[in-house]
N, C-alpha and C. Protein backbone atom coordinates (compact mmCIF):
# COMPACT_ATOMS: atom_id res chain seq x y z
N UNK A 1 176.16 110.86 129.19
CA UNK A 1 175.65 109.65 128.60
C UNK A 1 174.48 109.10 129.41
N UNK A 2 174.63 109.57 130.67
CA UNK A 2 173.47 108.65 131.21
C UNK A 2 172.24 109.30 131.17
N UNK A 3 172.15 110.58 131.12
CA UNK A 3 171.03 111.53 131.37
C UNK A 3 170.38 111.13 129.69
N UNK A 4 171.17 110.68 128.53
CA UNK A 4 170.40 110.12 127.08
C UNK A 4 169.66 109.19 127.63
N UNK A 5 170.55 108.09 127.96
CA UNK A 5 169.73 106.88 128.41
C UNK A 5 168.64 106.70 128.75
N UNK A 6 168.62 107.57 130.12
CA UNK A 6 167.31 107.64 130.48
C UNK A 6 166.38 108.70 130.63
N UNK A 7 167.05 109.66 129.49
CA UNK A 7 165.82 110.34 128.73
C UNK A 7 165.20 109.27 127.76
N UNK A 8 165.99 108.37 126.69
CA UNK A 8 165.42 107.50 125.92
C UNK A 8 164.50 106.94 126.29
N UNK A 9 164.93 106.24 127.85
CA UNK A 9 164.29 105.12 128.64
C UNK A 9 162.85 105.72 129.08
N UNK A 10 163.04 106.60 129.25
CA UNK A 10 161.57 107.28 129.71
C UNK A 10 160.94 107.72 128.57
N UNK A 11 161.08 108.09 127.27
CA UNK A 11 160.56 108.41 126.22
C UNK A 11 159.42 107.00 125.73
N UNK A 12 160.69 105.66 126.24
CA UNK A 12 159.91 104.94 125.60
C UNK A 12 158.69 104.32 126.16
N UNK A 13 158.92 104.19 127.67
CA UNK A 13 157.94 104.05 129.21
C UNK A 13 156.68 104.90 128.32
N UNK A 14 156.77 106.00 127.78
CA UNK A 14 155.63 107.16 128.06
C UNK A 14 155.39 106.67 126.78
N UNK A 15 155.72 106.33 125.67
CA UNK A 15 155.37 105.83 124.44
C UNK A 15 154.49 104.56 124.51
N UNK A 16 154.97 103.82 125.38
CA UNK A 16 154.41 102.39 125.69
C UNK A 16 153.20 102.62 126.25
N UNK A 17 152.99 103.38 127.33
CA UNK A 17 151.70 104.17 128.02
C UNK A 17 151.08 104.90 126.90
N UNK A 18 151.58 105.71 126.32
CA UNK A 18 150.34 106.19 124.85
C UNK A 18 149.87 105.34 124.22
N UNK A 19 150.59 104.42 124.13
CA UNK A 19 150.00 103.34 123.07
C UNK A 19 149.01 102.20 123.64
N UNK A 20 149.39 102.08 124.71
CA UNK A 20 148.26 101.13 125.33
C UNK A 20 147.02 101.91 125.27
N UNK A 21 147.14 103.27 125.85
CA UNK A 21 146.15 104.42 126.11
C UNK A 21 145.40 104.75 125.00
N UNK A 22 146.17 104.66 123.56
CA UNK A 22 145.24 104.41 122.11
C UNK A 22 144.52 103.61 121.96
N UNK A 23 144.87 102.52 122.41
CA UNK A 23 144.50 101.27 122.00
C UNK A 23 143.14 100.97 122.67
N UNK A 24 143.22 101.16 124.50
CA UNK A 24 141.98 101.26 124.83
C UNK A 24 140.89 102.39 124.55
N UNK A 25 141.46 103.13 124.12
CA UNK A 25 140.77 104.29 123.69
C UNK A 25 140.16 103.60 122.63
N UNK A 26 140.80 102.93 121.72
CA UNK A 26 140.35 103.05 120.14
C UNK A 26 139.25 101.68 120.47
N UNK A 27 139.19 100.71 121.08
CA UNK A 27 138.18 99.61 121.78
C UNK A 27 136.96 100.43 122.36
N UNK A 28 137.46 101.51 123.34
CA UNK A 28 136.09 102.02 123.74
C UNK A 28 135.13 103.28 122.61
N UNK A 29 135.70 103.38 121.84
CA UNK A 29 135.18 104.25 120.83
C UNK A 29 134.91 103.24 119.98
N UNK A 30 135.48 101.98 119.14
CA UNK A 30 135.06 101.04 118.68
C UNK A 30 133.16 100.33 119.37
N UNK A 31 133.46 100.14 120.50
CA UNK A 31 132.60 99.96 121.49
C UNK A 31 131.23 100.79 121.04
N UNK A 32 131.51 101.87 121.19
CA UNK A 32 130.32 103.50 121.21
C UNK A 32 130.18 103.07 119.74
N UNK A 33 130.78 103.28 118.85
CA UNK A 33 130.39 103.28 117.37
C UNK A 33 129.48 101.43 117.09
N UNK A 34 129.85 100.80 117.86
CA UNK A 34 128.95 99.41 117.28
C UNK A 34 127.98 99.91 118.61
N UNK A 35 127.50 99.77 119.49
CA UNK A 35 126.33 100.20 120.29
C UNK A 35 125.33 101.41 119.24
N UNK A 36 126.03 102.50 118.60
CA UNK A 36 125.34 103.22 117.88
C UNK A 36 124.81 102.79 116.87
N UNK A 37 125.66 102.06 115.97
CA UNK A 37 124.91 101.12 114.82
C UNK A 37 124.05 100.29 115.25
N UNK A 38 123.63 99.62 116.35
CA UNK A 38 122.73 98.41 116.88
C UNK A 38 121.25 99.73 116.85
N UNK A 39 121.66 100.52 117.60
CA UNK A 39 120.29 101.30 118.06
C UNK A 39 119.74 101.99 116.84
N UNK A 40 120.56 102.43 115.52
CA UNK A 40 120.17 102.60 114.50
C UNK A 40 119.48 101.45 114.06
N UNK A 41 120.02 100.50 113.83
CA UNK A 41 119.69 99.25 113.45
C UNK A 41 118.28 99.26 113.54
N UNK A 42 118.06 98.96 115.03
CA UNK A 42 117.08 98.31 116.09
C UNK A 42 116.20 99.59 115.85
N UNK A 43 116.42 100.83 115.45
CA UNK A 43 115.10 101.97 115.24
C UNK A 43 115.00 102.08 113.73
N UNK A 44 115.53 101.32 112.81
CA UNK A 44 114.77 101.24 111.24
C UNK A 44 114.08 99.65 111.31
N UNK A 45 114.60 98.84 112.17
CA UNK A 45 113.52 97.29 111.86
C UNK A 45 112.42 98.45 112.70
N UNK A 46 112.33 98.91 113.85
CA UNK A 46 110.82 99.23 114.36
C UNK A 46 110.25 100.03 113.61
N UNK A 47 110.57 101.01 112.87
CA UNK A 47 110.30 102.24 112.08
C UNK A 47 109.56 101.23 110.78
N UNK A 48 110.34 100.63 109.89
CA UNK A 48 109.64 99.22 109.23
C UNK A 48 108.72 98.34 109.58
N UNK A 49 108.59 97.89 111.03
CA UNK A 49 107.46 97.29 111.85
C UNK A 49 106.20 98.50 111.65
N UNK A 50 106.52 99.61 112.30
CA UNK A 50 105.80 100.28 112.42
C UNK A 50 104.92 100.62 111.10
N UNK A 51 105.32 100.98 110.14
CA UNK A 51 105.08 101.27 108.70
C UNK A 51 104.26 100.26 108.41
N UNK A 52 104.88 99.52 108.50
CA UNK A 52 103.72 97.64 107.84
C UNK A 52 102.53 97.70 109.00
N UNK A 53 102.42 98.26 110.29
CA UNK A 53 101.44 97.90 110.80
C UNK A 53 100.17 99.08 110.91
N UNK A 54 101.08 100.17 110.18
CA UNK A 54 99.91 101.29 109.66
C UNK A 54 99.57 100.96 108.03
N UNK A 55 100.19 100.34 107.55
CA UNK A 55 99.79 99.87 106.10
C UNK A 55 98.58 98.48 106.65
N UNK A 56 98.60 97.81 107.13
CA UNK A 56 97.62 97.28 107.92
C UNK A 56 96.38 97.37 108.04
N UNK A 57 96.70 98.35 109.21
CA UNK A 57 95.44 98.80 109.65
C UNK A 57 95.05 99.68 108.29
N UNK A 58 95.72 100.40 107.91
CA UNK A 58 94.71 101.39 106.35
C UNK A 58 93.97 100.02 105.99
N UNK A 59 94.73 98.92 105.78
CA UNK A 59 93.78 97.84 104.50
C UNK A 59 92.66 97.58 104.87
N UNK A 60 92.54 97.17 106.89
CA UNK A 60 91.54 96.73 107.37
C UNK A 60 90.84 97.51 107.28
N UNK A 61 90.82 98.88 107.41
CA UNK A 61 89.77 99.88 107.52
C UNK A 61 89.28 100.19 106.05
N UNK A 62 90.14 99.51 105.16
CA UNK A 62 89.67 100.10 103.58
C UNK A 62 88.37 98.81 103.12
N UNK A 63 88.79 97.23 103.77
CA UNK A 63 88.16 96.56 103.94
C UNK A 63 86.95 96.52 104.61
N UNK A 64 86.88 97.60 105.77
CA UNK A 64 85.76 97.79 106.84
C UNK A 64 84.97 98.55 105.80
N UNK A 65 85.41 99.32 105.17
CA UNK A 65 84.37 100.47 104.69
C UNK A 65 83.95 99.86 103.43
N UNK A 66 84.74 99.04 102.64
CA UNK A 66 84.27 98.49 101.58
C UNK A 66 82.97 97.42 101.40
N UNK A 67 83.03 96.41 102.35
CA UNK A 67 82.72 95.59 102.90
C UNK A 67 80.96 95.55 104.25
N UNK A 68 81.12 96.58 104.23
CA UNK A 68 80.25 97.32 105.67
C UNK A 68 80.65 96.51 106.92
N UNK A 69 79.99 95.80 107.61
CA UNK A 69 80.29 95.70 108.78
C UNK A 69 80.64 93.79 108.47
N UNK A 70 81.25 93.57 107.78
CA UNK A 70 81.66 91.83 107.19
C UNK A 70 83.55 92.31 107.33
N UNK A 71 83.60 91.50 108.63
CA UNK A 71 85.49 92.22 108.77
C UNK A 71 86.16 90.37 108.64
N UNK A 72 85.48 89.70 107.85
CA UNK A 72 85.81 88.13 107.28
C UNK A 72 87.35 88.34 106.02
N UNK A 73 87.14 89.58 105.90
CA UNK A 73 88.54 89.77 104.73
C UNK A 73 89.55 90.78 104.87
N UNK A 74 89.54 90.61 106.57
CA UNK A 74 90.55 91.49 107.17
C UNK A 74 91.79 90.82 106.88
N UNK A 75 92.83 91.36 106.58
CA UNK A 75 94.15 90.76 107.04
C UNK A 75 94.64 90.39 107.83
N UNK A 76 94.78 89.33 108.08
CA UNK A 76 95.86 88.79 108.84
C UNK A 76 97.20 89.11 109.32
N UNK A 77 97.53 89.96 110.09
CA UNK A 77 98.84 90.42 110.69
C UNK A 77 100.06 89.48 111.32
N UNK A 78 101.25 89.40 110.33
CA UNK A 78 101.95 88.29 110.87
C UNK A 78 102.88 88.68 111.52
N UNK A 79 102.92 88.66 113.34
CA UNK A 79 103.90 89.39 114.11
C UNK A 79 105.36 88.59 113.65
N UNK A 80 106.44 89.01 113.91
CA UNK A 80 107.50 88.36 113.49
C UNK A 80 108.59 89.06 115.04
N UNK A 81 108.80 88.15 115.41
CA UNK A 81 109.98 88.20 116.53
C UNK A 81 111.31 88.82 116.10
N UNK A 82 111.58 89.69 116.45
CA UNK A 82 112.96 90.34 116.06
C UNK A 82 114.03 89.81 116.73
């Protein structure tokens, strides 16, 4: 009877330890998976920055050439703080 016991007793010790051990596990992989979505995030707003500021510059230069050397109807570039 006693060798059940504390086979039980230790089954459940080591159960209690897996489960904490999931748990921080599943926080630090939680962790990694939102850090990965931010940097995705944070590289389609720049990828979008980027895009609008080569659509930009094409206008100004479509304006430069249209225009000759009168750069009075350039666009205005509105930086925006992320």
């Amino acid at each position: 009877m006693t060798k059940d016991s504390s086979a039980t007793a230790g089954t459940k010790n080591n159960f209690s330890d897996t489960e904490e051990e999931t748990k921080h596990q599943l926080k630090k992989e939680q962790h990694q998976v939102n850090s990965y979505n931010w940097v995705v995030d944070t590289y389609k707003k720049l990828t979008g920055e980027y895009l609008n500021l080569i659509d930009d510059y094409q206008l100004y230069i479509k304006n430069l050439t249209s225009t000759g050397t009168n750069t009075s109807k350039t666009p205005e570039i509105q930086w925006q703080q992320m």
